[in-house]
C-alpha atoms as a PDB file:
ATOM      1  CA  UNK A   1     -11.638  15.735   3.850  1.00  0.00           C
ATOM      2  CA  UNK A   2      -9.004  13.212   3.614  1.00  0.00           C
ATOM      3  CA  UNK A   3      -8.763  10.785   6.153  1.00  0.00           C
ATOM      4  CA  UNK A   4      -5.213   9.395   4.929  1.00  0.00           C
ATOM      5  CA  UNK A   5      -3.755  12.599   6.050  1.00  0.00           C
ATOM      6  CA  UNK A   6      -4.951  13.361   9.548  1.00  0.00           C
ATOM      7  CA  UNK A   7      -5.338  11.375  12.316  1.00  0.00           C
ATOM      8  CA  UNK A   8      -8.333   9.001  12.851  1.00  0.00           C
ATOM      9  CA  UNK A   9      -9.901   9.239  16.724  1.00  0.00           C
ATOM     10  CA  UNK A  10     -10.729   5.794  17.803  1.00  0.00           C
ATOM     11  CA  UNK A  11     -12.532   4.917  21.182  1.00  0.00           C
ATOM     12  CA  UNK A  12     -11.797   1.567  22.968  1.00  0.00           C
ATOM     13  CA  UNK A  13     -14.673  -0.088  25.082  1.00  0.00           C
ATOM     14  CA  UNK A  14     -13.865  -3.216  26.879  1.00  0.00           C
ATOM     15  CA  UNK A  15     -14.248  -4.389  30.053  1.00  0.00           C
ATOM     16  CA  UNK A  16     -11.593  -6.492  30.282  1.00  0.00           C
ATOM     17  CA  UNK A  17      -8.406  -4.154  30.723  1.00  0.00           C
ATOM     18  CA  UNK A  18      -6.318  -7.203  29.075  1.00  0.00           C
ATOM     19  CA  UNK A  19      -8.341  -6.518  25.582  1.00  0.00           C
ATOM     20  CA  UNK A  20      -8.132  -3.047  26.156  1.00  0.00           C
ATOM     21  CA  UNK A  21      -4.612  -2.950  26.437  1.00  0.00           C
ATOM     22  CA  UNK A  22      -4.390  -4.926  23.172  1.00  0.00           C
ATOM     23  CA  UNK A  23      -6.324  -3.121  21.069  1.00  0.00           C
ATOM     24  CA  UNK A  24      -4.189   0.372  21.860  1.00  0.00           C
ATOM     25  CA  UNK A  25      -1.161  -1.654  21.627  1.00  0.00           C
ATOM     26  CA  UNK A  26      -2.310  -2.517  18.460  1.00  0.00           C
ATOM     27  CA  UNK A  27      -3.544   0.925  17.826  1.00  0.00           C
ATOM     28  CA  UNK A  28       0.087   2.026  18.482  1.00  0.00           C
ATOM     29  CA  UNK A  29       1.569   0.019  15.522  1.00  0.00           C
ATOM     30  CA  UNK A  30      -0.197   3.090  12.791  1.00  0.00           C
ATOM     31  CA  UNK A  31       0.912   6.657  13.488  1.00  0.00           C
ATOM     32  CA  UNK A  32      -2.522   7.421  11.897  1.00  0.00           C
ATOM     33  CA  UNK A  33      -5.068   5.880  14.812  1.00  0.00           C
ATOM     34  CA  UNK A  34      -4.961   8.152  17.766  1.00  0.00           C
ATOM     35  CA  UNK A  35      -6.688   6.452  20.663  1.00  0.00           C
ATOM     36  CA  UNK A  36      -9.069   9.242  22.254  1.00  0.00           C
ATOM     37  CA  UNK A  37     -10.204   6.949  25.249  1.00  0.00           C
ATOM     38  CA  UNK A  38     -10.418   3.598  26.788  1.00  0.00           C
ATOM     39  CA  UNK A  39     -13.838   2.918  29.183  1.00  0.00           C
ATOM     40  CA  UNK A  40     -14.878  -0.171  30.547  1.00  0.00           C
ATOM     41  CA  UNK A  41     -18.709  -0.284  29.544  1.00  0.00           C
ATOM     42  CA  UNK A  42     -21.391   1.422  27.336  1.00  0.00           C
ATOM     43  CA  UNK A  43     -22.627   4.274  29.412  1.00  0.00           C
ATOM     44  CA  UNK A  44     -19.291   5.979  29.237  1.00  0.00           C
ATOM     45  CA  UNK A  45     -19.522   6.577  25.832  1.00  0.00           C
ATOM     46  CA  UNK A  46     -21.463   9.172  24.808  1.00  0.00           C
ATOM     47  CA  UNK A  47     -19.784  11.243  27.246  1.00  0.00           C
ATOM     48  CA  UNK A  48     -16.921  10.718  25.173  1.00  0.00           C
ATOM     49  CA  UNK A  49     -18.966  11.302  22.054  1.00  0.00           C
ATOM     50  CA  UNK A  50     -20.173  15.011  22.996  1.00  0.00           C
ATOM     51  CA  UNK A  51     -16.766  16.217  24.121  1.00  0.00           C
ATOM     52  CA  UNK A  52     -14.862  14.618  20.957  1.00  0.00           C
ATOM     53  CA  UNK A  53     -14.917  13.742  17.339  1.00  0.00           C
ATOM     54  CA  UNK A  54     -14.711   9.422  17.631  1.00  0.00           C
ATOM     55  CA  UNK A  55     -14.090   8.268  13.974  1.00  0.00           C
ATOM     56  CA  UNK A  56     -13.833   4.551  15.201  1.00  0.00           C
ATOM     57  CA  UNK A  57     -15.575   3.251  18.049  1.00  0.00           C
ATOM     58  CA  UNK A  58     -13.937  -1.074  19.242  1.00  0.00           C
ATOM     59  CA  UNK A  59     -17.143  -1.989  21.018  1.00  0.00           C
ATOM     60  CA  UNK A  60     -17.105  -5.024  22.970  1.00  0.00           C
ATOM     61  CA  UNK A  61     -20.413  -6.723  23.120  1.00  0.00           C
ATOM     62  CA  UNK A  62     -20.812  -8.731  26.314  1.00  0.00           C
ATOM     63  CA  UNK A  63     -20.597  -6.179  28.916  1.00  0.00           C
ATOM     64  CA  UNK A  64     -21.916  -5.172  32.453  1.00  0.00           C
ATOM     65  CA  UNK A  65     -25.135  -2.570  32.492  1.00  0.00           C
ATOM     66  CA  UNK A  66     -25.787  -2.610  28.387  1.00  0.00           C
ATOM     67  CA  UNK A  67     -24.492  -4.673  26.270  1.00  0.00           C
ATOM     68  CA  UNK A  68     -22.826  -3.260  23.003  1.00  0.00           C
ATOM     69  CA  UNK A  69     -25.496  -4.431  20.989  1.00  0.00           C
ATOM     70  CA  UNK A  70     -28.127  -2.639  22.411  1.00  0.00           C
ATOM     71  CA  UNK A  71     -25.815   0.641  23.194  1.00  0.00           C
ATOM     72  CA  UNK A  72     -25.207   0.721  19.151  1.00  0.00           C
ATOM     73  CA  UNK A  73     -28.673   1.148  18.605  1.00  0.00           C
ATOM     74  CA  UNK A  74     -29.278   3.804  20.322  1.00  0.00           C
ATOM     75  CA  UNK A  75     -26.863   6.248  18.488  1.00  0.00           C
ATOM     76  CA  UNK A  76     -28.615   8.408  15.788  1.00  0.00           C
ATOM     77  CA  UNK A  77     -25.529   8.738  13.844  1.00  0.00           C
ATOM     78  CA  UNK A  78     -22.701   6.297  15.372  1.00  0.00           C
ATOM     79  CA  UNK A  79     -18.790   6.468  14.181  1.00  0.00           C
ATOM     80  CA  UNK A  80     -17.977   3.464  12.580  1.00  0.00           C
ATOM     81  CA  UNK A  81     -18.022   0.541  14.404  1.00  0.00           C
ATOM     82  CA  UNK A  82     -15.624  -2.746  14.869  1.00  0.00           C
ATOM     83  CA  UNK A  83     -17.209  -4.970  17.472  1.00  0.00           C
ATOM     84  CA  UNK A  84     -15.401  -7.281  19.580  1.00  0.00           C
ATOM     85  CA  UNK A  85     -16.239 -10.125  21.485  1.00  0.00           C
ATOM     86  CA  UNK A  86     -15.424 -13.805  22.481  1.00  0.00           C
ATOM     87  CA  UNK A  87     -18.415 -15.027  21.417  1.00  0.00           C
ATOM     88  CA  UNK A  88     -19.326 -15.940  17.985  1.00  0.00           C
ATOM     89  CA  UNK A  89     -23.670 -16.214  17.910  1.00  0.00           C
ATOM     90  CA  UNK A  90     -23.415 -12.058  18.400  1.00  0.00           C
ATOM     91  CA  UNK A  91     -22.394 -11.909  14.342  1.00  0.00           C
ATOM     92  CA  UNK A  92     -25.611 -11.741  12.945  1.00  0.00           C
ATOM     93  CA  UNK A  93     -26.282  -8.915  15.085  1.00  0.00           C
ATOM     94  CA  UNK A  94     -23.629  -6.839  14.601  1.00  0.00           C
ATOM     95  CA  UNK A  95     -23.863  -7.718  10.588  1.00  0.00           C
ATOM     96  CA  UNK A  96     -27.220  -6.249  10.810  1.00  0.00           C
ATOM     97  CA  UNK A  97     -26.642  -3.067  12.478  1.00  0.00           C
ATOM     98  CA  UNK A  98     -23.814  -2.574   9.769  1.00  0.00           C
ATOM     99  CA  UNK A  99     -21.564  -2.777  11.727  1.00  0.00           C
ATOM    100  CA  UNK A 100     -17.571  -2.684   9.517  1.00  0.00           C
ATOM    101  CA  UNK A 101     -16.277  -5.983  11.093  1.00  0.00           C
ATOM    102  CA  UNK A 102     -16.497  -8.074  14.159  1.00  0.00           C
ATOM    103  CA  UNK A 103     -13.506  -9.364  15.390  1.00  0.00           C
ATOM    104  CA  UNK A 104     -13.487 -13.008  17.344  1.00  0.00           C
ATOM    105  CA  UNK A 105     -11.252 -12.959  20.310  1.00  0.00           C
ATOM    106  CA  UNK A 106      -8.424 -13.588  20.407  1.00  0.00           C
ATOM    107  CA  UNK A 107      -7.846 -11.756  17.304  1.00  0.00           C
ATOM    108  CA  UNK A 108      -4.246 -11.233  15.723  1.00  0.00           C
ATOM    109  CA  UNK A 109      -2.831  -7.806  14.337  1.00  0.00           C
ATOM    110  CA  UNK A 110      -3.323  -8.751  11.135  1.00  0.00           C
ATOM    111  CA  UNK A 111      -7.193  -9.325  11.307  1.00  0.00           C
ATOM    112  CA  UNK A 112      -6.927  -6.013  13.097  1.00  0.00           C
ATOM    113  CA  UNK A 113      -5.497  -4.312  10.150  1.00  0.00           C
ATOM    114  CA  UNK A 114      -8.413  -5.685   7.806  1.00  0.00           C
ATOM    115  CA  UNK A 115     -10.950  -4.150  10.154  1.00  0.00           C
ATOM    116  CA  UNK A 116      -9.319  -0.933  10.321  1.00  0.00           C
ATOM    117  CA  UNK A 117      -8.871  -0.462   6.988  1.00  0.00           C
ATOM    118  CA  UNK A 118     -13.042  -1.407   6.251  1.00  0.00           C
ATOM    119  CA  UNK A 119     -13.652   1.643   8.485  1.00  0.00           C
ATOM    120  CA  UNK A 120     -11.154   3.999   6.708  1.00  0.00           C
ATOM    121  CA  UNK A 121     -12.746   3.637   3.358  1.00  0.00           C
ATOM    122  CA  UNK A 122     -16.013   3.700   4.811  1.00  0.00           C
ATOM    123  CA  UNK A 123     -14.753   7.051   6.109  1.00  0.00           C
ATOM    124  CA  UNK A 124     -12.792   7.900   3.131  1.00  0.00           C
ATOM    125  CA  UNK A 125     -16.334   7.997   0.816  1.00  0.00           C
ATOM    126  CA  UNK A 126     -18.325   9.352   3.891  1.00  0.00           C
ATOM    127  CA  UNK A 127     -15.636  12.423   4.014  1.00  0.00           C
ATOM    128  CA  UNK A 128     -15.482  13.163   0.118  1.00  0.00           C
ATOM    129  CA  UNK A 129     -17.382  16.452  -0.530  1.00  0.00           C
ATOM    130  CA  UNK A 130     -17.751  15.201  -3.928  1.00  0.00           C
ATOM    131  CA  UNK A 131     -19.009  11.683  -2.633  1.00  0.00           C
ATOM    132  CA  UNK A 132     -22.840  13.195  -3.303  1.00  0.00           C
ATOM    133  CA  UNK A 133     -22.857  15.452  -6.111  1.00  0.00           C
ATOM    134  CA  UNK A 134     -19.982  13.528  -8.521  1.00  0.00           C
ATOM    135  CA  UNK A 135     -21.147   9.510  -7.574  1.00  0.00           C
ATOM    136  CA  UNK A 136     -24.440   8.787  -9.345  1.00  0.00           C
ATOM    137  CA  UNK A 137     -26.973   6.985  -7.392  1.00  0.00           C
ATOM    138  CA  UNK A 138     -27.260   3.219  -8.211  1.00  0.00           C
ATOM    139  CA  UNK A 139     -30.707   1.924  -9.035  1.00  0.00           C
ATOM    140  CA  UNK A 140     -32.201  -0.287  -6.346  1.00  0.00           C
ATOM    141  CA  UNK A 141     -34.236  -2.274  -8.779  1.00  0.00           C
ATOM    142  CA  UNK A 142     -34.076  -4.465 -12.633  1.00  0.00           C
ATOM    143  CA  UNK A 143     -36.096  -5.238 -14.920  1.00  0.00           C
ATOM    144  CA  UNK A 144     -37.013  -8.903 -16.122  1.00  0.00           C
ATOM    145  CA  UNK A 145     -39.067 -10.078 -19.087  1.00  0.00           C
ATOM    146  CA  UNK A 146     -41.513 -13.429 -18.538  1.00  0.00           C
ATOM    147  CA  UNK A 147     -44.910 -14.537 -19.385  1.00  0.00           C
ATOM    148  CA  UNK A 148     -45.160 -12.197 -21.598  1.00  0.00           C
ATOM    149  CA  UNK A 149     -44.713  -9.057 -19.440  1.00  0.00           C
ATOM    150  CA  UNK A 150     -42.016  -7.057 -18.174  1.00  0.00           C
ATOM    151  CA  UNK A 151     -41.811  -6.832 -14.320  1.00  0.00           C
ATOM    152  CA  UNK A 152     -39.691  -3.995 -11.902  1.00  0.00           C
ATOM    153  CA  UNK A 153     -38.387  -6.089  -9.063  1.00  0.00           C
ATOM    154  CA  UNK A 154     -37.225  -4.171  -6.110  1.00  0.00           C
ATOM    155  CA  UNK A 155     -33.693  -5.572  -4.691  1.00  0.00           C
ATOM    156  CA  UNK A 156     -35.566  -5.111  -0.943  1.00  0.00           C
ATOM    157  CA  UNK A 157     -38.248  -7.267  -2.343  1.00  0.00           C
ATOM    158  CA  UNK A 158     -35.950 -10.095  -3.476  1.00  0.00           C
ATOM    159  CA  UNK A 159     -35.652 -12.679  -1.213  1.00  0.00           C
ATOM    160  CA  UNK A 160     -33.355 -15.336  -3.062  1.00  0.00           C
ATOM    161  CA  UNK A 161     -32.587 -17.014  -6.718  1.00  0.00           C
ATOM    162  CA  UNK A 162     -32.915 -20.449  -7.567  1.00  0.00           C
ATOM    163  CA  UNK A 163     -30.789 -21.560 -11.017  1.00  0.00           C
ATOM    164  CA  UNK A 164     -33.790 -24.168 -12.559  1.00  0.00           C
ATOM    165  CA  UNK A 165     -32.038 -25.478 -16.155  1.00  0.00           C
ATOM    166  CA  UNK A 166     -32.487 -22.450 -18.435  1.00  0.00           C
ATOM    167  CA  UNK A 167     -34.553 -20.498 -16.243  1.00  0.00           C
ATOM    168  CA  UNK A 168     -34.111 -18.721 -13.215  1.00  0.00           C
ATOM    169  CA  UNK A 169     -36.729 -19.090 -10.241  1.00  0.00           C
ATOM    170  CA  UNK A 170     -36.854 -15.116  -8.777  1.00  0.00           C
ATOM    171  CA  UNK A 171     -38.500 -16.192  -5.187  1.00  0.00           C
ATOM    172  CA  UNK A 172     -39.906 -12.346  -4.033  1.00  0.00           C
ATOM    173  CA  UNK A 173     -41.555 -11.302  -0.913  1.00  0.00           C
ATOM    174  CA  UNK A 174     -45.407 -11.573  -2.400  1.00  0.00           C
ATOM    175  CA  UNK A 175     -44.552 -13.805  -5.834  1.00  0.00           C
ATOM    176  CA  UNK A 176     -42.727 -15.683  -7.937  1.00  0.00           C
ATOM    177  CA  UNK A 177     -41.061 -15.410 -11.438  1.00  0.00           C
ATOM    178  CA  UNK A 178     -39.590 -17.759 -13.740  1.00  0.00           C
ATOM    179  CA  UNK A 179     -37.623 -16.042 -16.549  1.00  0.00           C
ATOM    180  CA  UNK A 180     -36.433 -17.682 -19.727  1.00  0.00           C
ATOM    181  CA  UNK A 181     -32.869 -16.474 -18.171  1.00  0.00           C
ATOM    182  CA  UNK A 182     -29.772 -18.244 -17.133  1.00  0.00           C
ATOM    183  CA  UNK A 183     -28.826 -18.240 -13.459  1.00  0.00           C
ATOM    184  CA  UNK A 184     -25.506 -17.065 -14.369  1.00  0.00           C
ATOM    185  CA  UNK A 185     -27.061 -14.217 -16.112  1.00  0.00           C
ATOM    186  CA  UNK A 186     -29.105 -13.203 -13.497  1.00  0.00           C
ATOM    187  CA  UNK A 187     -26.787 -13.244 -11.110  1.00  0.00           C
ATOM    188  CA  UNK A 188     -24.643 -10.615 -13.217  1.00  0.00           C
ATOM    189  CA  UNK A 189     -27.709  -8.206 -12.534  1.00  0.00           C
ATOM    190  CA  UNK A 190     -27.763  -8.112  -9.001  1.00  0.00           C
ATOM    191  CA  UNK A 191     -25.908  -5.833  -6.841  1.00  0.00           C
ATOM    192  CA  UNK A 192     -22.257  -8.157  -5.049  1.00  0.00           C
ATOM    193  CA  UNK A 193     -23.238  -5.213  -1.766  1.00  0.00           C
ATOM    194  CA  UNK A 194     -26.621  -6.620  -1.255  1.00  0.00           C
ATOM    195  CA  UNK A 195     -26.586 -10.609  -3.181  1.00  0.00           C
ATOM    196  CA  UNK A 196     -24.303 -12.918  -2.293  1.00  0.00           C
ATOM    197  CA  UNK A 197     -24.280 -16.639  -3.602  1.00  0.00           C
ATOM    198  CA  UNK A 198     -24.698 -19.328  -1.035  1.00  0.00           C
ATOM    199  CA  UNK A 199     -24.268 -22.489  -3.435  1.00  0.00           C
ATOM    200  CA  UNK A 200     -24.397 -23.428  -7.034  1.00  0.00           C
ATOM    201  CA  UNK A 201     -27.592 -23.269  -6.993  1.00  0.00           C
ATOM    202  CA  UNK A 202     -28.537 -20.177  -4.792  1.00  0.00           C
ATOM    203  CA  UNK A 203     -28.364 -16.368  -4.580  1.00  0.00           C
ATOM    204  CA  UNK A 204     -29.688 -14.735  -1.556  1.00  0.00           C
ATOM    205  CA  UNK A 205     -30.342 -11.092  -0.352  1.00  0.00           C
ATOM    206  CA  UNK A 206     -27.323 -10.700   2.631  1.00  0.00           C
ATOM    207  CA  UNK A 207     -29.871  -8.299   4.387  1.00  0.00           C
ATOM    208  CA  UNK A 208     -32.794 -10.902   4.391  1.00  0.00           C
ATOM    209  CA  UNK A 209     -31.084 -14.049   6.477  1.00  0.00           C
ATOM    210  CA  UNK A 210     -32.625 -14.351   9.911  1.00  0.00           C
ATOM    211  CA  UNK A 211     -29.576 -16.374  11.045  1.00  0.00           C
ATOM    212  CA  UNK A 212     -27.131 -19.248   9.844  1.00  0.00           C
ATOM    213  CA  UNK A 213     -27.200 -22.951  11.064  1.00  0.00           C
ATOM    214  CA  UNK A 214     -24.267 -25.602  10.445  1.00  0.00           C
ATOM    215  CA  UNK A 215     -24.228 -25.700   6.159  1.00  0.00           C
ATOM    216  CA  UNK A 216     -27.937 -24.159   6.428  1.00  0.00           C
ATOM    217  CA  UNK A 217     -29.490 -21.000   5.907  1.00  0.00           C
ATOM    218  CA  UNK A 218     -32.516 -19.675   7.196  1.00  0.00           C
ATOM    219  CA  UNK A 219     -34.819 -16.282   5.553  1.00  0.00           C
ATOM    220  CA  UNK A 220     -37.625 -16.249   8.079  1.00  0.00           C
ATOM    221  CA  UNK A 221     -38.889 -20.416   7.515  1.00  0.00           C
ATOM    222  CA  UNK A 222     -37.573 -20.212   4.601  1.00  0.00           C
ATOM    223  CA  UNK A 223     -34.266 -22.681   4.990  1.00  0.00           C
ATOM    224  CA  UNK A 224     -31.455 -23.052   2.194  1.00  0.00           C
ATOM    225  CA  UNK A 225     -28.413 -25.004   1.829  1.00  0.00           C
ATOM    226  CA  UNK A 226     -24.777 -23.970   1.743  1.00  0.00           C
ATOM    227  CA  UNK A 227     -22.831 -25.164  -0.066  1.00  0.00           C
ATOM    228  CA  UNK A 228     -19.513 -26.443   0.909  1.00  0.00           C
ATOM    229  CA  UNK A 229     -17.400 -24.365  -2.444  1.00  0.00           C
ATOM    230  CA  UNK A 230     -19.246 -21.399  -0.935  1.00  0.00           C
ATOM    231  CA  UNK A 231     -19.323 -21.263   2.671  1.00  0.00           C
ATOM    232  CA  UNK A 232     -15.828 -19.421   2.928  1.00  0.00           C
ATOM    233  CA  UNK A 233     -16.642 -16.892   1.053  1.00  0.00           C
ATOM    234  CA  UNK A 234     -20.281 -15.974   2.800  1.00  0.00           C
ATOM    235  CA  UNK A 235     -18.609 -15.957   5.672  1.00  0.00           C
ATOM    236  CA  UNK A 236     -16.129 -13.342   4.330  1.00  0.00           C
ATOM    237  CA  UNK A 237     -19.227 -11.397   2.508  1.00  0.00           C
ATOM    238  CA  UNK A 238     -20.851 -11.215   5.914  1.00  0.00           C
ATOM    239  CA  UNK A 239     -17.438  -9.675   7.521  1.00  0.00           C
ATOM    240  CA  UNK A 240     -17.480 -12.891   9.652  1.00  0.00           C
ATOM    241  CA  UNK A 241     -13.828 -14.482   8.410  1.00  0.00           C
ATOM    242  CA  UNK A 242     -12.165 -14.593  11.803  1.00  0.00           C
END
């Protein structure tokens, strides 16, 4: 199925009727995004869901009865999602339930366009009957020599990188390694969907950090700088560049 040639069902929720009206004016700008329904608050969805195919689903987060948030997780299998909201601390959440984008009100039509077209490739690859039998499976682990041994590290095990001279300090969930590697090198290994690097000196896992503080960092207690070069572009990895 080929999204590019049909129309894409989007559902607005807002409770606001000022953002509402924005987002299906700005819906009404691409032939291609056909606005199914616009409801004021979470419980109205899945009404919406059961009677109609909902490709896209704006979901405001701070709302009367259930807040977006908490409405997304109870979906088995949701449409994709572009949250919106005036308030920036909700990110991390939304990042987490993988969500495509979150858009920081106001938003213009051009940050509107970026989210959009996150969802329509995400729907592009989930719509391709060959997407399973003709894309081969990435491996969700390495291999790195040290001490003598070789070890399988798990990407969900990998916490963060540390560059240390000509080595690279591999910080997992239950050890450490030290490889005879350069941090550069390393880096090459690792997956840009689930690593992202946070300064010269760092590499994290995107789906391990607990939340983000001023230029800091934090995996659990674990805290790590940002570094200034970088910051932009975590931001933008995170789908937080308003």
């Amino acid at each position: 199925m080929r999204y590019d040639m049909q129309k894409i069902n989007c559902l607005i929720v807002d409770d606001e009727p000022i953002a509402r009206d924005i987002l299906a004016t700005y819906c009404a700008h691409f032939p291609y995004l056909n606005v199914v329904g616009a409801v004021t608050n979470a419980l109205e969805i899945k009404p919406v869901l059961f009677e109609q195919k909902v490709d896209i689903l704006f979901l405001d987060i701070n709302m009367p009865v259930m807040d977006g948030v908490t409405f997304l997780k109870t979906l088995k299998n949701p449409p994709q999602v572009i949250f919106t909201t005036a308030y920036r601390e909700y990110a991390l959440d939304a990042f987490e339930l993988s969500a495509c984008d979150y858009l920081l009100k106001p938003f213009s039509l051009e940050r509107f366009v970026v989210a959009v077209d996150k969802a329509m490739e995400r729907l592009q690859v989930a719509g391709s009957p060959a997407a399973e039998t003709t894309v081969p499976k990435k491996d969700d682990f390495i291999f790195i020599k040290t001490d003598g041994r070789i070890y399988k590290i798990l990407f969900s095990d990998l916490l963060y990188a540390e560059a240390n001279g000509n080595y690279t300090k591999i910080i997992l969930a239950n050890s450490t390694l030290l490889p005879a590697m350069t941090f550069s090198n390393f880096e090459e290994m690792l997956p840009g969907t689930t690593f992202v690097r946070i300064h010269r000196s760092f590499i994290v896992n995107k789906s391990k950090i607990n939340h983000i503080e001023g230029n800091r960092i934090f995996l659990n207690t674990i805290e790590l700088p940002i570094g200034t070069n970088y910051r932009d572009n975590l931001l933008k990895e995170l789908g937080l560049t308003f």
